[in-house]
Protein backbone atom coordinates (compact mmCIF):
# COMPACT_ATOMS: atom_id res chain seq x y z
CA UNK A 1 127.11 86.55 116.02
CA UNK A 2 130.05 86.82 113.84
CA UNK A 3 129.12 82.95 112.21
CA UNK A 4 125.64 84.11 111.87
CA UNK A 5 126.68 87.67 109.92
CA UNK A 6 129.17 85.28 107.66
CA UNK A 7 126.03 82.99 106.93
CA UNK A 8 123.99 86.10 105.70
CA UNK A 9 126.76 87.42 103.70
CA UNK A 10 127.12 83.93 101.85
CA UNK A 11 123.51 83.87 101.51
CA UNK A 12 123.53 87.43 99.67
CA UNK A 13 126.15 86.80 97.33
CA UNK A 14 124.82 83.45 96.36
CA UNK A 15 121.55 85.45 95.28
CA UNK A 16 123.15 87.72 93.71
CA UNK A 17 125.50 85.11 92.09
CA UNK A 18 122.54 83.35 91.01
CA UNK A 19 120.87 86.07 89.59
CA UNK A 20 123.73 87.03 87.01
CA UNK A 21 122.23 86.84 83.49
CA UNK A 22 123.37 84.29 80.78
CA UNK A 23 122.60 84.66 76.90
CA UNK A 24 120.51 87.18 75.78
CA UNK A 25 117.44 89.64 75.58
CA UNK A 26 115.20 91.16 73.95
CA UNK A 27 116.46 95.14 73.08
CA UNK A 28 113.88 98.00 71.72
CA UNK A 29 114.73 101.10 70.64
CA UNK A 30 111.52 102.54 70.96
CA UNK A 31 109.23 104.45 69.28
CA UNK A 32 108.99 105.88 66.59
CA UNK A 33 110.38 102.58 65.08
CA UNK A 34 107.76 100.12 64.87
CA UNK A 35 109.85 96.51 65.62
CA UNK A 36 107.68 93.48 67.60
CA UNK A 37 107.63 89.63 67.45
CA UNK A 38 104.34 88.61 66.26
CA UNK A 39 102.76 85.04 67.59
CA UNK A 40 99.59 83.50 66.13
CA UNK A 41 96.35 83.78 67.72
CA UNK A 42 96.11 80.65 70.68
CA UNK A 43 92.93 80.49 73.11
CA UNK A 44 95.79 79.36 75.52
CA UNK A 45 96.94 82.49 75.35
CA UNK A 46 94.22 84.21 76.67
CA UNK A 47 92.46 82.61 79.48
CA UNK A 48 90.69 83.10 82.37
CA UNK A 49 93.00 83.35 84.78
CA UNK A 50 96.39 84.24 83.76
CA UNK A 51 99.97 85.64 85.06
CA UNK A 52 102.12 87.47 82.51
CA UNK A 53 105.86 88.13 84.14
CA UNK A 54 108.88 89.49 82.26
CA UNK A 55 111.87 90.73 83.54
CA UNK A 56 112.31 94.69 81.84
CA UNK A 57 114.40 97.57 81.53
CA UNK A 58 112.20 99.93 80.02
CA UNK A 59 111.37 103.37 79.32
CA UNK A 60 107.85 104.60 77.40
CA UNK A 61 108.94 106.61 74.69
CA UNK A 62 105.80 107.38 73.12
CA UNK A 63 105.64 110.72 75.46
CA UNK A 64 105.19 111.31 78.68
CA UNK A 65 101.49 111.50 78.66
CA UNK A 66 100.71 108.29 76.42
CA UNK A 67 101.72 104.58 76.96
CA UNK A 68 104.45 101.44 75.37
CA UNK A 69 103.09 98.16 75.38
CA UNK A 70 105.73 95.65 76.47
CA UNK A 71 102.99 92.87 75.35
CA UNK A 72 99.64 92.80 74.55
CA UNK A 73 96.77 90.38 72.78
CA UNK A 74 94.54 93.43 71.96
CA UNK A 75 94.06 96.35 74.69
CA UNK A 76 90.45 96.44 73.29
CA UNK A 77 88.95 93.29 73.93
CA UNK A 78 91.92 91.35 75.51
CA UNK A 79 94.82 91.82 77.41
CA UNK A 80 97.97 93.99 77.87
CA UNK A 81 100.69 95.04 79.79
CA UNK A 82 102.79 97.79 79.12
CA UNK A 83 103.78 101.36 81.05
CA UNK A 84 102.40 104.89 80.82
CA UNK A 85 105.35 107.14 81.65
CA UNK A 86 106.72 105.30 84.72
CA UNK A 87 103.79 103.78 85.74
CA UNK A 88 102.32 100.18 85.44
CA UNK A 89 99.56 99.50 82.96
CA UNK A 90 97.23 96.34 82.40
CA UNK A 91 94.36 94.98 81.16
CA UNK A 92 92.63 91.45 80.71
CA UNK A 93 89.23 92.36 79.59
CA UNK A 94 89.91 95.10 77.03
CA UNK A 95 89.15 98.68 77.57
CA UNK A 96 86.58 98.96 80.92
CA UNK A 97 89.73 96.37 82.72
CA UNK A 98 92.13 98.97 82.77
CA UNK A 99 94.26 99.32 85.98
CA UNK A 100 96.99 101.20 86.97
CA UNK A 101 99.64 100.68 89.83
CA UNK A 102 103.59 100.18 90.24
CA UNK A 103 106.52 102.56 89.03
CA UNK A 104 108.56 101.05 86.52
CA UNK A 105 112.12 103.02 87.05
CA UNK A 106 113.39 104.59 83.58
CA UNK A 107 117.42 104.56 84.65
CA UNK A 108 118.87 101.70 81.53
CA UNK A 109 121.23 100.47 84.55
CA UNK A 110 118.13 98.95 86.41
CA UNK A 111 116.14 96.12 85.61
CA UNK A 112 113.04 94.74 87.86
CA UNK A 113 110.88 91.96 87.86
CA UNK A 114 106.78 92.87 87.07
CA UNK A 115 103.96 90.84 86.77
CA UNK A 116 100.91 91.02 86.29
CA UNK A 117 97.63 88.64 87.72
CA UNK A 118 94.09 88.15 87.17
CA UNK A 119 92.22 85.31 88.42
CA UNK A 120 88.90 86.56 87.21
CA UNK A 121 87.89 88.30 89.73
CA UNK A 122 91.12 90.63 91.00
CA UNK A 123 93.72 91.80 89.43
CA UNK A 124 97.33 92.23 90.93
CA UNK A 125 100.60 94.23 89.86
CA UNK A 126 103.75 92.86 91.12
CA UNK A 127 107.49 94.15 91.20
CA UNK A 128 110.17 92.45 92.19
CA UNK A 129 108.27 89.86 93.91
CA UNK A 130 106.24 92.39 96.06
CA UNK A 131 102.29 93.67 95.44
CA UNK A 132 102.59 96.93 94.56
CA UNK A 133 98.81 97.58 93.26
CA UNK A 134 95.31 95.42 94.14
CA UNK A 135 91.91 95.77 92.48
CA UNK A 136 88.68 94.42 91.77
CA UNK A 137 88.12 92.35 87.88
CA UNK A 138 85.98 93.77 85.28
CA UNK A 139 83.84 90.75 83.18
CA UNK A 140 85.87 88.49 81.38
CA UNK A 141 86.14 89.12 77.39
CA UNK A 142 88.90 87.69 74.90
CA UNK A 143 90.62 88.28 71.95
CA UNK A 144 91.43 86.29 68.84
CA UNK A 145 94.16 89.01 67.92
CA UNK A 146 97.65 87.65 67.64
CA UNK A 147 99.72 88.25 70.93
CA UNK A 148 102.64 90.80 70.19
CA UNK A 149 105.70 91.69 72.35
CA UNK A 150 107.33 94.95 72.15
CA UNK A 151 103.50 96.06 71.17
CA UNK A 152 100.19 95.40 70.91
CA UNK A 153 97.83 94.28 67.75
CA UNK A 154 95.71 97.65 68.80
CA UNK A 155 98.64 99.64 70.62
CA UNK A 156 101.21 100.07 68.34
CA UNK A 157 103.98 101.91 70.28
CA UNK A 158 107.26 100.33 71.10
CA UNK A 159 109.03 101.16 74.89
CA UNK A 160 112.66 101.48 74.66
CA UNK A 161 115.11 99.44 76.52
CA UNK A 162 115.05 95.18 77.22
CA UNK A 163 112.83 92.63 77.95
CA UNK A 164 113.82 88.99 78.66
CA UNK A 165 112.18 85.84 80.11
CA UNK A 166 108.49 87.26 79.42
CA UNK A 167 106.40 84.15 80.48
CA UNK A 168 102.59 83.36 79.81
CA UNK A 169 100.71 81.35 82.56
CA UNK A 170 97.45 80.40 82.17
CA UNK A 171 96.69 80.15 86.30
CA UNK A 172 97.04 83.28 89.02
CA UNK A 173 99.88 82.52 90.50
CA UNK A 174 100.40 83.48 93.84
CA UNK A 175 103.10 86.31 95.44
CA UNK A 176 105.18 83.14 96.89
CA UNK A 177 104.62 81.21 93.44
CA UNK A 178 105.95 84.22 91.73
CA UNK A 179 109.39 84.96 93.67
CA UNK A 180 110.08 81.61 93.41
CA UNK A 181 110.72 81.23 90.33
CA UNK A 182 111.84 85.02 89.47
CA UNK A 183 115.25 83.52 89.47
CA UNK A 184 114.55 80.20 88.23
CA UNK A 185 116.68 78.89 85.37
CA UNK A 186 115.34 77.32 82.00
CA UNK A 187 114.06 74.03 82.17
CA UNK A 188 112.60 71.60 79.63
CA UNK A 189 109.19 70.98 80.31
CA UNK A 190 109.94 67.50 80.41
CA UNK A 191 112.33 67.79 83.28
CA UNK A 192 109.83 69.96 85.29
CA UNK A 193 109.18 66.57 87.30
CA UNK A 194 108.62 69.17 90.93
CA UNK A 195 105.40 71.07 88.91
CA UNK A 196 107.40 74.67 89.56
CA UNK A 197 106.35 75.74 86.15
CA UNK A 198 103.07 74.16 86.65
CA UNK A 199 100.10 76.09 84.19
CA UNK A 200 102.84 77.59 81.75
CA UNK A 201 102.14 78.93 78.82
CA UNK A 202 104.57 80.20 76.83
CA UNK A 203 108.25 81.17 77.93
CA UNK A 204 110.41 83.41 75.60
CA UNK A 205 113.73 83.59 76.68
CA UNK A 206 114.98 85.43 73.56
CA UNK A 207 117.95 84.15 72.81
CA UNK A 208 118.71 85.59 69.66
CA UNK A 209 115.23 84.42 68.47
CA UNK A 210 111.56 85.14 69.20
CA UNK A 211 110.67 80.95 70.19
CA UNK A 212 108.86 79.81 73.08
CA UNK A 213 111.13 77.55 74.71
CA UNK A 214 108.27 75.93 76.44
CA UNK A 215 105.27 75.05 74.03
CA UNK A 216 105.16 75.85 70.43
CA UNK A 217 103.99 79.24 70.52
CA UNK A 218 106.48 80.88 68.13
CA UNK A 219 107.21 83.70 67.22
CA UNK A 220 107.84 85.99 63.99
CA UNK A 221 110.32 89.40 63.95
CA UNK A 222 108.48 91.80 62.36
CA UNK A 223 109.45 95.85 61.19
CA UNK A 224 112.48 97.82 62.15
CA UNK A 225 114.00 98.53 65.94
CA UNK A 226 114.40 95.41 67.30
CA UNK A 227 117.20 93.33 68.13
CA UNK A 228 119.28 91.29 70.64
CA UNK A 229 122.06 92.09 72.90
CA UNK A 230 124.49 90.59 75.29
CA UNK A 231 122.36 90.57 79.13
CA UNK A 232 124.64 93.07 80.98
CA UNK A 233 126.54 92.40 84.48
CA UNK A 234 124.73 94.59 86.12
CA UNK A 235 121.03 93.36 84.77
CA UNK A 236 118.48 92.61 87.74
CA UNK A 237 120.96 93.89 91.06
CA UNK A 238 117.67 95.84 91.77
CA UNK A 239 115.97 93.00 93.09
CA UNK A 240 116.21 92.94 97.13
């Protein structure tokens, strides 16, 4: 028994080894500055199906009764994902896809893991890994609005706090799909010879820039309130 508990313990701090940040993110201070990095309008961007993951430590600070978009392509014709107060907002087919589900925690000390899945026909909300929220798909619709992170082209409101690895899939990817790569370090997509990162998009892994170190869909800073820091020791120990 005592061999087994030792194995567990190694296990745990391996994770939680592994998990330890490198570089940088992506750091908001919120509305009522008006900061975002701007990418160009892609149809690959907006498909389908699709899986949009980040890992955030955010607070909505609009107000209590409106909403921050962490990302979004156009809320009223495309897709977003942001929070309204503590709570877990998307949509994929502008304004009759809305769904709500998840509680994003506000404390700066804690960072999860959220994503968010269509596949055409359902929609699922994801933290840390686990389904937190399950729904029926409105009809599809798209945008040709740039896609904007730390806003939206028609949501213009800034959360405060950090965002880092925000990824872009063009597949639904499933709940084991998603915690397996939660943790996964960068990769060129070159080297990606197992298909892990198989239907990716677009991965920004803002290190003191707003590229997509996957494809070419780059990035532009744009406005005031936006900036990079240092990832924190503590960043993602909320995971379990």
């Amino acid at each position: 028994m005592r061999i087994a508990w030792i194995v567990i313990a190694l296990l745990v701090v391996s994770v939680s080894v592994f998990a330890q940040p490198s570089g940088q993110y992506l750091r908001l201070q919120g509305f009522p500055q008006h900061g975002y990095i701007e990418i160009p309008h892609d149809v690959l961007l907006d498909t389908p199906a699709m899986t949009v993951e980040a890992w955030v430590s955010v607070r909505d600070a609009h107000s209590s009764t409106a909403c921050s978009s962490i990302a979004g392509k156009g809320y009223l014709t495309g897709w977003w994902l942001g929070l309204c107060g503590t709570t877990m907002r998307s949509y994929f087919n502008g304004t009759a896809s809305v769904k709500i589900g998840g509680v994003i925690p506000t404390e700066p000390t804690v960072w999860i893991h959220i994503a968010a899945v269509t596949d055409g026909t359902t929609r699922k909300h994801y933290i840390n890994g686990n389904l937190v929220f399950q729904a029926d798909e409105a009809p599809r619709s798209v945008s040709t609005l740039p896609l904007r992170i730390g806003s939206d082209p028609n949501w213009d409101f800034m959360p405060e706090g950090g965002i880092d690895d925000l990824r872009i899939w063009k597949v639904a990817r499933t709940q084991d799909q998603i915690r397996q790569t939660m943790f996964a370090p960068y990769i060129l997509a070159a080297n990606d010879v197992s298909g892990m990162f198989q239907g990716l998009e677009a991965w920004y892994r803002f290190e003191g820039d707003a590229m997509d170190s996957w494809r070419t869909h780059h990035g532009t800073i744009i406005g005031t309130g936006i900036g990079f820091s240092a990832a924190p020791l503590y960043r993602r120990h909320a995971v379990h």
